[in-house]
N, C-alpha and C. Protein backbone atom coordinates (compact mmCIF):
# COMPACT_ATOMS: atom_id res chain seq x y z
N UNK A 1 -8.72 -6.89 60.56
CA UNK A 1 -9.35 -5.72 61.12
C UNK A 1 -8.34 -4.89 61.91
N UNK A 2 -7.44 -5.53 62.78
CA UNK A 2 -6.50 -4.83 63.74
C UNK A 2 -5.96 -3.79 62.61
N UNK A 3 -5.45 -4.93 61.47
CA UNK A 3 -4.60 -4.06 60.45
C UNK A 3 -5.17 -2.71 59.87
N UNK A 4 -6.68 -2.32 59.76
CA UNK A 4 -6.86 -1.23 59.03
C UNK A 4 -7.18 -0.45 60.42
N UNK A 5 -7.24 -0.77 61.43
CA UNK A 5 -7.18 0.45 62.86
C UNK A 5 -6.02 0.74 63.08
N UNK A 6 -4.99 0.42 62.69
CA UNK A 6 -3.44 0.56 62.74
C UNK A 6 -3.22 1.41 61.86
N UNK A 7 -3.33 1.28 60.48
CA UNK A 7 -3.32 2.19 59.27
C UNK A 7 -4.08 3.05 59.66
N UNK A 8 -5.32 3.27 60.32
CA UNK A 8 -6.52 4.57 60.28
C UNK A 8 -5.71 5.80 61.75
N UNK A 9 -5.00 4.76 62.11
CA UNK A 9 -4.36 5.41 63.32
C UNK A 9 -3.34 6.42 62.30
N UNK A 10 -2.62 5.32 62.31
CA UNK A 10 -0.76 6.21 61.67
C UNK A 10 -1.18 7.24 60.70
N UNK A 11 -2.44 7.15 60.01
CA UNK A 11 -2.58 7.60 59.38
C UNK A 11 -3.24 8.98 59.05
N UNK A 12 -4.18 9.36 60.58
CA UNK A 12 -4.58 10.19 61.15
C UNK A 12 -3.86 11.16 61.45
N UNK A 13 -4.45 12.18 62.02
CA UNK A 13 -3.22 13.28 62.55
C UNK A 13 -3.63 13.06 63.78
N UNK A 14 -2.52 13.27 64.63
CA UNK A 14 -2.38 13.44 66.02
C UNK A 14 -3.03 14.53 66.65
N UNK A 15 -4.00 14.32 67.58
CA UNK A 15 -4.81 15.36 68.08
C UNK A 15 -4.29 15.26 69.37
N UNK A 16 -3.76 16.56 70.39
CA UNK A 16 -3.65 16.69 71.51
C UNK A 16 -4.76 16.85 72.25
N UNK A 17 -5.32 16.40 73.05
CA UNK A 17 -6.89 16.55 74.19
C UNK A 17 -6.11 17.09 74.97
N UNK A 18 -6.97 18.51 75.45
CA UNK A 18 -6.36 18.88 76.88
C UNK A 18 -7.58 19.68 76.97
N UNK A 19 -7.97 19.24 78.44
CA UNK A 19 -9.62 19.78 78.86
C UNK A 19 -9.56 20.83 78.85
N UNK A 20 -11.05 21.20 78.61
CA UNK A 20 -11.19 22.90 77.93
C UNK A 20 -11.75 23.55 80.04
N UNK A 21 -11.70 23.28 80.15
CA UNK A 21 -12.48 23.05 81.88
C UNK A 21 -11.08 24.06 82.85
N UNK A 22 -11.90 24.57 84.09
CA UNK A 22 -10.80 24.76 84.83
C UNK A 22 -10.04 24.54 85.12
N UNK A 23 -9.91 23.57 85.40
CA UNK A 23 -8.77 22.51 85.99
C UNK A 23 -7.56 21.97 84.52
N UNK A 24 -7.64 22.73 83.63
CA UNK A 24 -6.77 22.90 82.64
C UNK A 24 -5.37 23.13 82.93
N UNK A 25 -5.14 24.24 83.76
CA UNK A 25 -3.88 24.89 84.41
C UNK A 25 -3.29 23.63 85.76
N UNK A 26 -4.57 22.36 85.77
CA UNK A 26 -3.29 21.31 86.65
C UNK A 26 -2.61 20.75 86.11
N UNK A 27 -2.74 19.93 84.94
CA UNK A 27 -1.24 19.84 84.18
C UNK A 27 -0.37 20.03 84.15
N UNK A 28 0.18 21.79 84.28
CA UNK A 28 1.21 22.55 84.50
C UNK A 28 1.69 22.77 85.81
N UNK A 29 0.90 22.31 86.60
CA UNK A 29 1.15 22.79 88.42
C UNK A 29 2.24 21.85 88.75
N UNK A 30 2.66 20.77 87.76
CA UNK A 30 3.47 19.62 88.32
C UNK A 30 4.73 20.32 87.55
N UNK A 31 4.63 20.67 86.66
CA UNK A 31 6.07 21.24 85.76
C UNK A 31 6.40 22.59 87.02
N UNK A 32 5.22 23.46 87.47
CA UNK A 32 5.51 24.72 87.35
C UNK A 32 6.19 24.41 88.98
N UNK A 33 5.75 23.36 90.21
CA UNK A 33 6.22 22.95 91.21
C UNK A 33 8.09 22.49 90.85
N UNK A 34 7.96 21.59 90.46
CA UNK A 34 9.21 21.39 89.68
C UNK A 34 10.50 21.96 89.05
N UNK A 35 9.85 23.20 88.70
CA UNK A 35 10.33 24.75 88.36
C UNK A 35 10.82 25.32 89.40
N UNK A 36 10.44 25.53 90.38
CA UNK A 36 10.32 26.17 91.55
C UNK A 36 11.23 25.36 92.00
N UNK A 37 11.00 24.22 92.43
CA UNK A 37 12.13 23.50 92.83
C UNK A 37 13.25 23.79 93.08
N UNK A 38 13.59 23.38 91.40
CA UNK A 38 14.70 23.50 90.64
C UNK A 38 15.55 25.21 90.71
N UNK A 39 14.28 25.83 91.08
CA UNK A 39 14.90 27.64 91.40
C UNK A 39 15.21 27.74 92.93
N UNK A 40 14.30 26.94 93.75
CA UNK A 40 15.29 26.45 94.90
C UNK A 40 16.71 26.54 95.33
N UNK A 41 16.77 25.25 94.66
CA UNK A 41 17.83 24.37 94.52
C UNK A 41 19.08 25.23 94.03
N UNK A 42 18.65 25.88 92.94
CA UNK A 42 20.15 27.03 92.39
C UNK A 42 20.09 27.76 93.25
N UNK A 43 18.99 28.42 94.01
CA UNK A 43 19.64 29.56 95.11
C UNK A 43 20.61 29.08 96.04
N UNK A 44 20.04 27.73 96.47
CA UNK A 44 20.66 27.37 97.50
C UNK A 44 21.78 27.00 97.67
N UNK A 45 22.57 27.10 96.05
CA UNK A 45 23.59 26.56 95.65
C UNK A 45 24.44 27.55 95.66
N UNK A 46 23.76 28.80 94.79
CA UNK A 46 24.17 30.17 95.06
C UNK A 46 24.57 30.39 96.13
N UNK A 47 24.17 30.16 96.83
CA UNK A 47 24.59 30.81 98.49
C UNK A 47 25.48 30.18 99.09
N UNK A 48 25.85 28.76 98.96
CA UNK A 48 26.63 27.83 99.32
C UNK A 48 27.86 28.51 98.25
N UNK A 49 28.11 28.89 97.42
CA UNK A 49 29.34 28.79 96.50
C UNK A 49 29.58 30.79 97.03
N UNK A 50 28.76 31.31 97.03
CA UNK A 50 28.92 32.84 97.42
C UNK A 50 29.47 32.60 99.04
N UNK A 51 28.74 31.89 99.59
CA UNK A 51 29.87 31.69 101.11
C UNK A 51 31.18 30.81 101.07
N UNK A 52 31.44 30.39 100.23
CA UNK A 52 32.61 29.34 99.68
C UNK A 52 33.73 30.38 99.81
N UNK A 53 33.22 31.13 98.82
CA UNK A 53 34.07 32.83 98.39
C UNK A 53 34.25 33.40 99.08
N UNK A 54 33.44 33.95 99.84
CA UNK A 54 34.02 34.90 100.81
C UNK A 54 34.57 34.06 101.95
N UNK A 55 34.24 32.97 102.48
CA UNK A 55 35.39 32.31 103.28
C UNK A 55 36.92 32.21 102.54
N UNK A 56 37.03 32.10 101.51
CA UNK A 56 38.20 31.69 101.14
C UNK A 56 39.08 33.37 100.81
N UNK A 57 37.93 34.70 100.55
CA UNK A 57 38.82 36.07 100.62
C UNK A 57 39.06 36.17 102.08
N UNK A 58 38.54 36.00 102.93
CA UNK A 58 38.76 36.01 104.20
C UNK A 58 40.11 35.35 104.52
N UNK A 59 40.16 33.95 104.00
CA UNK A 59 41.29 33.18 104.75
C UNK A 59 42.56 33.57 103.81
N UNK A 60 42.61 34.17 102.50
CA UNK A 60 42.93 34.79 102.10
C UNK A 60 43.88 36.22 102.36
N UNK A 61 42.94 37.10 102.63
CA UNK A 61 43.46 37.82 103.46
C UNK A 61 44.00 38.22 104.65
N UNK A 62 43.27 37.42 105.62
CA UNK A 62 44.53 36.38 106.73
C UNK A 62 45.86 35.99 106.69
N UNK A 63 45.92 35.23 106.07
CA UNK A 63 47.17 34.73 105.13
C UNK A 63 48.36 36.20 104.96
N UNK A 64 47.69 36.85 103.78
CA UNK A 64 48.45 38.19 103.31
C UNK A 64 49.16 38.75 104.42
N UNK A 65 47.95 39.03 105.77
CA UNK A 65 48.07 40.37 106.71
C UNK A 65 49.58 39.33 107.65
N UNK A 66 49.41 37.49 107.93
CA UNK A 66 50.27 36.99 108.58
C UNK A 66 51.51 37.34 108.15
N UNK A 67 51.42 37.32 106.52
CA UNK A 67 52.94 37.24 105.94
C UNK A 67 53.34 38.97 106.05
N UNK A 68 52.21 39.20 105.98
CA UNK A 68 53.04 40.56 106.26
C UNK A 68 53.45 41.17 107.32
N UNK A 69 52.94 40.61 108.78
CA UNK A 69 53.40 40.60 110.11
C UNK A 69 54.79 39.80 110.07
N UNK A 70 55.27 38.80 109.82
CA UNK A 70 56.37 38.11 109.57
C UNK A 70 57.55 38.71 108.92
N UNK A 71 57.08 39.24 107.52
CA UNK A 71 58.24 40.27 106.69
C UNK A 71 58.33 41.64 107.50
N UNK A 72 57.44 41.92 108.37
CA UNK A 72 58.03 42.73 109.76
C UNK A 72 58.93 42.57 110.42
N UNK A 73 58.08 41.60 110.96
CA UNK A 73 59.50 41.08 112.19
C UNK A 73 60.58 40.46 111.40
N UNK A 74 60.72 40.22 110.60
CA UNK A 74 62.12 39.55 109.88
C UNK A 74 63.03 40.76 109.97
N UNK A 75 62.12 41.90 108.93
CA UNK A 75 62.95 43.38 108.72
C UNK A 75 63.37 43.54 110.29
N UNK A 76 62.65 43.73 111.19
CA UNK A 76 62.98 43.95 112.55
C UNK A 76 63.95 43.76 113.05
N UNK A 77 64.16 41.94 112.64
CA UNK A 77 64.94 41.16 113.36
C UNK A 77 66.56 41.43 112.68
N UNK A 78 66.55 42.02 111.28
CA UNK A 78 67.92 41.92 110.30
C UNK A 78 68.20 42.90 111.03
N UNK A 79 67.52 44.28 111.22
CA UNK A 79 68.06 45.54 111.38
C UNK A 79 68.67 45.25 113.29
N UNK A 80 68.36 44.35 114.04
CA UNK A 80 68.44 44.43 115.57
C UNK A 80 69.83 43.77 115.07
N UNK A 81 70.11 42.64 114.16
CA UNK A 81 71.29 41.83 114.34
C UNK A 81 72.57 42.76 113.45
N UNK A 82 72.14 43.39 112.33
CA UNK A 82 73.02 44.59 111.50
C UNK A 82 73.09 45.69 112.33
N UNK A 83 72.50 46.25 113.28
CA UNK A 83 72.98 47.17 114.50
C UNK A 83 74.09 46.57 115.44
N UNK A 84 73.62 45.01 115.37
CA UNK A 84 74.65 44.69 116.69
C UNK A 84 75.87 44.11 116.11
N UNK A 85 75.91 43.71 115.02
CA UNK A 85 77.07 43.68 114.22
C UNK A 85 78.51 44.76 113.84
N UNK A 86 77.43 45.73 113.69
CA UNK A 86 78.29 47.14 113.32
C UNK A 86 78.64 47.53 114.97
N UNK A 87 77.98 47.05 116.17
CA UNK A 87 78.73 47.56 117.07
C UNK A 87 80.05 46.45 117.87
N UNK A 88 79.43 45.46 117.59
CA UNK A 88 81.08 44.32 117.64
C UNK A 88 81.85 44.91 116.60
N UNK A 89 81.92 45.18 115.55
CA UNK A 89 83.24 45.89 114.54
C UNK A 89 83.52 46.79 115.21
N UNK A 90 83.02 47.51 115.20
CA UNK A 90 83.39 48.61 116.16
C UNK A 90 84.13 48.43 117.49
N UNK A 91 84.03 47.81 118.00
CA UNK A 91 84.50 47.31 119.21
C UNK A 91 85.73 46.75 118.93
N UNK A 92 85.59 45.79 117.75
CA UNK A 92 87.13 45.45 117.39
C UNK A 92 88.03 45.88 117.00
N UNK A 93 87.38 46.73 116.08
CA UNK A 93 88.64 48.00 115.33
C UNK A 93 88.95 48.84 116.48
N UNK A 94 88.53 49.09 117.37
CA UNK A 94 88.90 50.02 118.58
C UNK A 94 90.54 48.95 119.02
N UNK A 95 90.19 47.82 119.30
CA UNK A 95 91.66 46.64 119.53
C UNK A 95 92.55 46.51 118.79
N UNK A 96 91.89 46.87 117.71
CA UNK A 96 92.87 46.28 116.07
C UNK A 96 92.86 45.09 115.65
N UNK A 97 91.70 44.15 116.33
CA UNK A 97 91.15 42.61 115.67
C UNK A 97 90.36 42.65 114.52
N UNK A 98 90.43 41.98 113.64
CA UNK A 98 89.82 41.25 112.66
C UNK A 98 89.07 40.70 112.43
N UNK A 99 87.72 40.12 112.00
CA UNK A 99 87.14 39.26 111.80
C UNK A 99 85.93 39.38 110.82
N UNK A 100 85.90 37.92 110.16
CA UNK A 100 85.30 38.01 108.95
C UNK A 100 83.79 37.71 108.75
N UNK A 101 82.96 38.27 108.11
CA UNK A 101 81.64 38.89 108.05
C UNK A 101 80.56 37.80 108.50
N UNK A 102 80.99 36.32 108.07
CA UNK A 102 80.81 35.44 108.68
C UNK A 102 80.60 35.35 110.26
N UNK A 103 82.19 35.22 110.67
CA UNK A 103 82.40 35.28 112.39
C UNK A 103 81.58 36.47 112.69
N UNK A 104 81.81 37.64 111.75
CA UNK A 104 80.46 38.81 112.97
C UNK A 104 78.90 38.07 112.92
N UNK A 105 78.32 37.89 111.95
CA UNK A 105 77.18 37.30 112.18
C UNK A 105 77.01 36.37 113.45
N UNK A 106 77.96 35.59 113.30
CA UNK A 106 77.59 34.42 114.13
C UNK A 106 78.02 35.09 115.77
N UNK A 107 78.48 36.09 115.82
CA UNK A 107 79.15 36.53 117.56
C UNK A 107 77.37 37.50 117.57
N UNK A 108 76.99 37.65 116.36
CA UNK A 108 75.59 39.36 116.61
C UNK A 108 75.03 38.10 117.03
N UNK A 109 74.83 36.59 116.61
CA UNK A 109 73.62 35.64 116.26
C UNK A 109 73.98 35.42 117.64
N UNK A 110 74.83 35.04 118.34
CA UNK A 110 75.37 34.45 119.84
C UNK A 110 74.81 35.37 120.99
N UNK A 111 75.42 37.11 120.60
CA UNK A 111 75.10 37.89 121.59
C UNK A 111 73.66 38.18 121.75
N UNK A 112 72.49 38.18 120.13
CA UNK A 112 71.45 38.37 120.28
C UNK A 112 70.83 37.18 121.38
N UNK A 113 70.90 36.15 121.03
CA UNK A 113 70.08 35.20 121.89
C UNK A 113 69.77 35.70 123.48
C-alpha cells in the first residue's frame, strides 16, 4: 500500500497551497523584513566606505599641502645659503683667495647656523 501512495504522489503534479484569505501577504512579510534588512545593512556600509573616502582625500590632501610647505622652505632655505655663498666669494675675490665650491658650501652651511 505505502508503495502505490508513493507512486500516486511522484506521480501527481505538485500543487502549491497558499491561503486565498488575508493574511496571504504574511508569508512575504518575513522575506520583505529581510529585504529591508539587507537594504539596511548596504546603506550602512555605504556610509562607512563614503566616510573611508573622504577621510583618506582629506589626509590626502594634508599630505600634498605639507609637502608643499616643505618644497618651500627647502627653496627658501637653497636661495638663503646661494645668497650667502655668492657673498663669501665675493669677499674672497676682494683678497685674491680661492676656494672650492665645496669649501663655500660648507663656510655658507657654518655661517648660516
Amino acid at each position: 500500500m505505502m508503495s502505490a501512495v508513493r507512486i500516486a504522489c511522484i506521480r501527481s503534479p505538485r500543487i502549491n497551497v497558499v491561503p486565498k484569505a488575508i493574511g496571504a501577504t504574511r508569508t512575504f512579510s518575513l522575506a520583505d523584513s529581510l529585504a529591508n534588512k539587507e537594504k539596511v545593512e548596504e546603506d550602512r556600509y555605504i556610509r562607512a566606505r563614503e566616510m573611508e573616502i573622504a577621510e583618506s582625500r582629506i589626509a590626502e590632501s594634508r599630505a600634498r599641502a605639507a609637502a608643499a610647505r616643505l618644497a618651500e622652505a627647502d627653496k627658501a632655505k637653497f636661495a638663503a645659503k646661494s645668497a650667502l655663498m655668492h657673498k663669501i666669494a665675493d669677499m674672497l675675490a676682494t683678497t685674491g683667495d680661492n676656494v672650492s665650491e665645496a669649501g663655500l658650501a660648507n663656510l655658507a652651511c657654518f655661517t648660516h647656523k
